[in-house]
N, C-alpha and C. Protein backbone atom coordinates (compact mmCIF):
# COMPACT_ATOMS: atom_id res chain seq x y z
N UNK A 1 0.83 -1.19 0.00
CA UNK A 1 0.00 0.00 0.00
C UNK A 1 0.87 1.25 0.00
N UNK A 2 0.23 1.90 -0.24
CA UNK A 2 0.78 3.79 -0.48
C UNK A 2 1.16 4.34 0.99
N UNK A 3 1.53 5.62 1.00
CA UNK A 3 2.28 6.25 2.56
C UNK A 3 0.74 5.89 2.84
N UNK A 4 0.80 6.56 4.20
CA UNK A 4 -0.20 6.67 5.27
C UNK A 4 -0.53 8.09 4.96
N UNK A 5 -1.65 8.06 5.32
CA UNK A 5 -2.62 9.53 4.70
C UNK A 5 -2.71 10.29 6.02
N UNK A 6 -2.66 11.93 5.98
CA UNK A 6 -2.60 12.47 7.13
C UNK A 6 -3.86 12.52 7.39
N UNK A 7 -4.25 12.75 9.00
CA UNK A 7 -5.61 12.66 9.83
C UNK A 7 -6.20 14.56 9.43
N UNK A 8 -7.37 15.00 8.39
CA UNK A 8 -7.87 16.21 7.81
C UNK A 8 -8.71 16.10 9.00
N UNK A 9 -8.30 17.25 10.14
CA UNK A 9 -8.89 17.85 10.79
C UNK A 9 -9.45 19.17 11.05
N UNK A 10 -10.86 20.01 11.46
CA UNK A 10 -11.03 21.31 11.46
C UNK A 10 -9.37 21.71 12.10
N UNK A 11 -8.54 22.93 11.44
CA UNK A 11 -7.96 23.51 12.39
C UNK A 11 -7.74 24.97 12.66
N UNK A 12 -8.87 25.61 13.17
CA UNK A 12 -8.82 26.92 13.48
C UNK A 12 -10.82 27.24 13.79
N UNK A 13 -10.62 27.35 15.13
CA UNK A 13 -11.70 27.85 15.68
C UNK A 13 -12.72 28.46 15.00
N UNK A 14 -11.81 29.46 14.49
CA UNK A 14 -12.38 30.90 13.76
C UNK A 14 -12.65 30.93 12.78
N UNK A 15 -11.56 30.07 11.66
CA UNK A 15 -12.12 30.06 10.03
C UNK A 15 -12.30 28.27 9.48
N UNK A 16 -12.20 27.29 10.56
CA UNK A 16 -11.90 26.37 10.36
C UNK A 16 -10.86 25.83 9.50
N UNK A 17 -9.71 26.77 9.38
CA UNK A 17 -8.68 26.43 8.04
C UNK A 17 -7.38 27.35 9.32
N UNK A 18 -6.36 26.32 8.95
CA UNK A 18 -5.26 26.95 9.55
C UNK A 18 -4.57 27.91 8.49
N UNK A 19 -3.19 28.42 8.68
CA UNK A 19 -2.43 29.23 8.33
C UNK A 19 -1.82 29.07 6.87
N UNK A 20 -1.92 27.98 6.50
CA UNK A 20 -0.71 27.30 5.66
C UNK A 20 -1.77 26.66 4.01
N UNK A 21 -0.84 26.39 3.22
CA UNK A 21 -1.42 26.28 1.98
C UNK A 21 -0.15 25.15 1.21
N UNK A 22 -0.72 24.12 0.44
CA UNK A 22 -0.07 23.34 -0.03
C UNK A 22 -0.19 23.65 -1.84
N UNK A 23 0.30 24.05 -2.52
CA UNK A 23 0.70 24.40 -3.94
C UNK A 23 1.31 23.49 -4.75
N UNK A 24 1.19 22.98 -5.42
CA UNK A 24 1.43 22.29 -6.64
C UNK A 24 1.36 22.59 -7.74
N UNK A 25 2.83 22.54 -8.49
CA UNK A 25 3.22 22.78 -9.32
C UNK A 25 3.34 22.03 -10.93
N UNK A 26 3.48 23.07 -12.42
CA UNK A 26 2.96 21.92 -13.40
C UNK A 26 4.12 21.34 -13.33
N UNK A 27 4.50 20.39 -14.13
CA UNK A 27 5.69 19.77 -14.73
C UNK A 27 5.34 18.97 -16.50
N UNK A 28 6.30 18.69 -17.05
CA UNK A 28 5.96 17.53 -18.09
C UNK A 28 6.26 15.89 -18.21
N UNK A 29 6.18 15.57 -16.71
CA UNK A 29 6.28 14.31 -16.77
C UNK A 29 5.10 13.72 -16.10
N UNK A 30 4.41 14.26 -15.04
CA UNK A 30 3.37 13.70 -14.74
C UNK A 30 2.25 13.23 -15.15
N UNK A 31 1.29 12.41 -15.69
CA UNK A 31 -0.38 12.55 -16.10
C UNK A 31 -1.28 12.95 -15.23
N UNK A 32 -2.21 13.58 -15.77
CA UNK A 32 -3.58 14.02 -15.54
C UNK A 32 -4.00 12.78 -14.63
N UNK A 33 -3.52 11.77 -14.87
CA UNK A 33 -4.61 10.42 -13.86
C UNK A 33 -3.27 10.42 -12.72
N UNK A 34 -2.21 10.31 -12.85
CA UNK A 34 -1.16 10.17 -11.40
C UNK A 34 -1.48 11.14 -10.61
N UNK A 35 -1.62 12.49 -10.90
CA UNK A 35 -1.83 14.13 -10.41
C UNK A 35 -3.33 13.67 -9.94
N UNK A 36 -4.37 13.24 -10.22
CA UNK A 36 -5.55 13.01 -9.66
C UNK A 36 -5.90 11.77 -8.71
N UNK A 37 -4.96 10.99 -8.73
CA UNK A 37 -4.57 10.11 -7.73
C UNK A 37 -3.73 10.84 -6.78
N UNK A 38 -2.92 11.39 -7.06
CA UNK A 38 -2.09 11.62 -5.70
C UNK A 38 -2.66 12.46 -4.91
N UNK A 39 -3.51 13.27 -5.26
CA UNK A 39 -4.32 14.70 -5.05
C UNK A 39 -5.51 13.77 -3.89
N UNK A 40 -6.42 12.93 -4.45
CA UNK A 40 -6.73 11.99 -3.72
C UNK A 40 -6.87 11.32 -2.63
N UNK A 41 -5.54 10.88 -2.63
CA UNK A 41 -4.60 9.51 -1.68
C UNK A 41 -4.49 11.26 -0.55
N UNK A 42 -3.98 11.95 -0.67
CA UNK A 42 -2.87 13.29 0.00
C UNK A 42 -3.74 13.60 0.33
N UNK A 43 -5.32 14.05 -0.11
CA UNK A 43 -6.26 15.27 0.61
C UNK A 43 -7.44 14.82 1.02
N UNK A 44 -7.66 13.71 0.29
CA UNK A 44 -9.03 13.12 0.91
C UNK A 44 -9.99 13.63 -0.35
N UNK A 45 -9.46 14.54 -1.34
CA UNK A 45 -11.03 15.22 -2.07
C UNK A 45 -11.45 14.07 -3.20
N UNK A 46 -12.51 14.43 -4.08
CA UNK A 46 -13.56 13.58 -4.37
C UNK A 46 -12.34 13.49 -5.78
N UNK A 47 -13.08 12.60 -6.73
CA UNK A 47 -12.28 13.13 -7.75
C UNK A 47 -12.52 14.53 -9.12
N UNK A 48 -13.87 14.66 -8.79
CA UNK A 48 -14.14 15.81 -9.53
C UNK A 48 -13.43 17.19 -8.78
N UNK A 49 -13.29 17.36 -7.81
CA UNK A 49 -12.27 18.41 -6.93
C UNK A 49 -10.65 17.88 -7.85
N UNK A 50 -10.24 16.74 -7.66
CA UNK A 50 -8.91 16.82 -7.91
C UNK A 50 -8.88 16.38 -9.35
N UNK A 51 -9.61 16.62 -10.25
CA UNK A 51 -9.48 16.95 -11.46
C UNK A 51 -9.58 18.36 -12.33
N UNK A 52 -10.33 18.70 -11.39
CA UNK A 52 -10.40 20.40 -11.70
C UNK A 52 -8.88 20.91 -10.78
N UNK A 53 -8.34 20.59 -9.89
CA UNK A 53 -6.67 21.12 -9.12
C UNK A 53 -5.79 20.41 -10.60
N UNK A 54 -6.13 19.49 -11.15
CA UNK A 54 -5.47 19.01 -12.04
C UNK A 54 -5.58 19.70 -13.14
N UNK A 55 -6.18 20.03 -13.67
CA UNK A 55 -6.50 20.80 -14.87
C UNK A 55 -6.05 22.17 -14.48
N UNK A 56 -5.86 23.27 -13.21
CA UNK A 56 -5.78 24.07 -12.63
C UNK A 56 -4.14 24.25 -13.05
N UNK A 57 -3.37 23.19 -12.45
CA UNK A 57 -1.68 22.64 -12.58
C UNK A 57 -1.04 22.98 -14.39
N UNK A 58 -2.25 22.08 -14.95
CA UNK A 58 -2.05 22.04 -16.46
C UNK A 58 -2.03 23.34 -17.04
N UNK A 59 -3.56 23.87 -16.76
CA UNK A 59 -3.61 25.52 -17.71
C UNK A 59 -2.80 26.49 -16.95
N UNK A 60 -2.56 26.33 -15.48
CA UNK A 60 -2.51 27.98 -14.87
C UNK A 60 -0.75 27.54 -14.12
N UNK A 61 -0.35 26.64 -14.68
CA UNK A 61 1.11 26.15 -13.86
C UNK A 61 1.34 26.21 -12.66
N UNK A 62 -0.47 26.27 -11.91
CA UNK A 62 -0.15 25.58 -9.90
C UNK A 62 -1.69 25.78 -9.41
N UNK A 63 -1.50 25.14 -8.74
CA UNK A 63 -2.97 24.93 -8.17
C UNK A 63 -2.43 24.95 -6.34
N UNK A 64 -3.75 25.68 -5.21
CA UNK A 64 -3.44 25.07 -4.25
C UNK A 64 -4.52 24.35 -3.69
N UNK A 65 -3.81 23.30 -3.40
CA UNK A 65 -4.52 22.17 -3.32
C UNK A 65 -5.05 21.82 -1.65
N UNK A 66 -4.14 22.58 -0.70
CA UNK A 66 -4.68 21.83 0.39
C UNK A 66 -4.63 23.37 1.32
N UNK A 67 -5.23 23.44 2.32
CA UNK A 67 -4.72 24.22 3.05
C UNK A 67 -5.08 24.08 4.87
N UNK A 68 -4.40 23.93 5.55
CA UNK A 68 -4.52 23.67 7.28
C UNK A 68 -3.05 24.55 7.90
N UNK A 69 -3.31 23.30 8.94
CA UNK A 69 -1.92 23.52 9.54
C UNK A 69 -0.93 23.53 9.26
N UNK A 70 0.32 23.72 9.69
CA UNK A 70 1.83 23.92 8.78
C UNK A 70 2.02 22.37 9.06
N UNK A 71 1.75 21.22 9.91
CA UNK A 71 2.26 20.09 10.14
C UNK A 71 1.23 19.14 9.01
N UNK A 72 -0.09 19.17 9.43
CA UNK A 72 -0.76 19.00 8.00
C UNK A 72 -0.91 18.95 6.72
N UNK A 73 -0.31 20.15 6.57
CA UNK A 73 0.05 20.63 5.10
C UNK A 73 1.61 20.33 4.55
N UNK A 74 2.84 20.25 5.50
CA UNK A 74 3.70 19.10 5.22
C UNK A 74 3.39 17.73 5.23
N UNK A 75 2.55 16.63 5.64
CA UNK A 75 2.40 15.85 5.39
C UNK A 75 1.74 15.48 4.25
N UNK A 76 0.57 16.29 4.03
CA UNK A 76 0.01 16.34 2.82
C UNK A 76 1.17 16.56 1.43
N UNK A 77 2.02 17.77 1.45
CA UNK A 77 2.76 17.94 0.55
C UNK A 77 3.92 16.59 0.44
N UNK A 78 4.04 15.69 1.32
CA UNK A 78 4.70 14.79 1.43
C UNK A 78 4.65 13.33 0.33
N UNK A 79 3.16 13.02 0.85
CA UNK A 79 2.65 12.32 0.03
C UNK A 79 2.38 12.83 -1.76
N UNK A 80 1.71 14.02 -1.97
CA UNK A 80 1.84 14.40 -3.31
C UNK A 80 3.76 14.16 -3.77
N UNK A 81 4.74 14.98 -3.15
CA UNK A 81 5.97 14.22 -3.55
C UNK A 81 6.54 13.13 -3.73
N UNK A 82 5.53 12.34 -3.94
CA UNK A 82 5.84 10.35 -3.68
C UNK A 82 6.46 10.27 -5.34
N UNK A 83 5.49 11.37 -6.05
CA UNK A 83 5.38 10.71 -7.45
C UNK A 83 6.67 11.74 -8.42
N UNK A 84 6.78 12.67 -7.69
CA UNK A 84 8.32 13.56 -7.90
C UNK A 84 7.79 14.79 -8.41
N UNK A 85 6.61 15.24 -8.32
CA UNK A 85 5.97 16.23 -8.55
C UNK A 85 6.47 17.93 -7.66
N UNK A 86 6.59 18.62 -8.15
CA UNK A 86 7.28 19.74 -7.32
C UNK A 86 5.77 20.33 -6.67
N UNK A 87 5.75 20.19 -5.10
CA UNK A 87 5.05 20.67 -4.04
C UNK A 87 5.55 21.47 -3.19
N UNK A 88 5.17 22.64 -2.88
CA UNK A 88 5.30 23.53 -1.81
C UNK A 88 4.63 23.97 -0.78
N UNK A 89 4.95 24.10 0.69
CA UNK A 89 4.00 24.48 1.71
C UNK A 89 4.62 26.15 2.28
N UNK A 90 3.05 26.62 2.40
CA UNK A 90 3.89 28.11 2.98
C UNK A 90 2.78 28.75 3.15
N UNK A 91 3.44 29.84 3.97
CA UNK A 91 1.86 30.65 5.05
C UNK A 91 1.04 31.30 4.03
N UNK A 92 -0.31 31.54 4.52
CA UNK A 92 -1.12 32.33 3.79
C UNK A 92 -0.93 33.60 3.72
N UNK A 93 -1.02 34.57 2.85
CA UNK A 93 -0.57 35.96 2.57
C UNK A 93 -1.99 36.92 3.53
């Protein structure tokens, strides 16, 4: 089986979303079906969500795909890096 999937919990009282944002980037080696699997397996979303982040990657060269906690959102960006895809985590503006 695949990594272990992080536990998507409310995190923030106030907006129910923590600080942090997970971004994904295009490349030309990945497919449209690996990028919608990993998106998946990493966030928990349906696949019509991670086909539209996929298509997002393709036309607009990044999508963000997850957003919580900074420990959350490294794990999440963890798993999307399984497949060698360039992922980034970093605070919200």
């Amino acid at each position: 089986m695949g990594a272990a999937l992080p536990v998507l919990e409310p995190t923030s009282a106030d907006t129910g979303f923590g600080g942090w944002i997970v971004t994904v980037y295009n490349n030309d080696v990945n497919t449209y079906q690996e990028v919608i699997e990993i998106l998946m397996r990493a966030t928990g979303c349906t696949f019509e969500e991670a086909y539209i982040e996929a298509w997002e990657i393709d036309h607009l060269g990044l999508s963000v795909v997850h957003h919580g906690r900074q420990e959350e959102c490294e794990g999440v960006a963890a798993v999307i890096a399984t497949i060698g895809i360039d992922v980034r985590v970093s605070e919200m503006d």
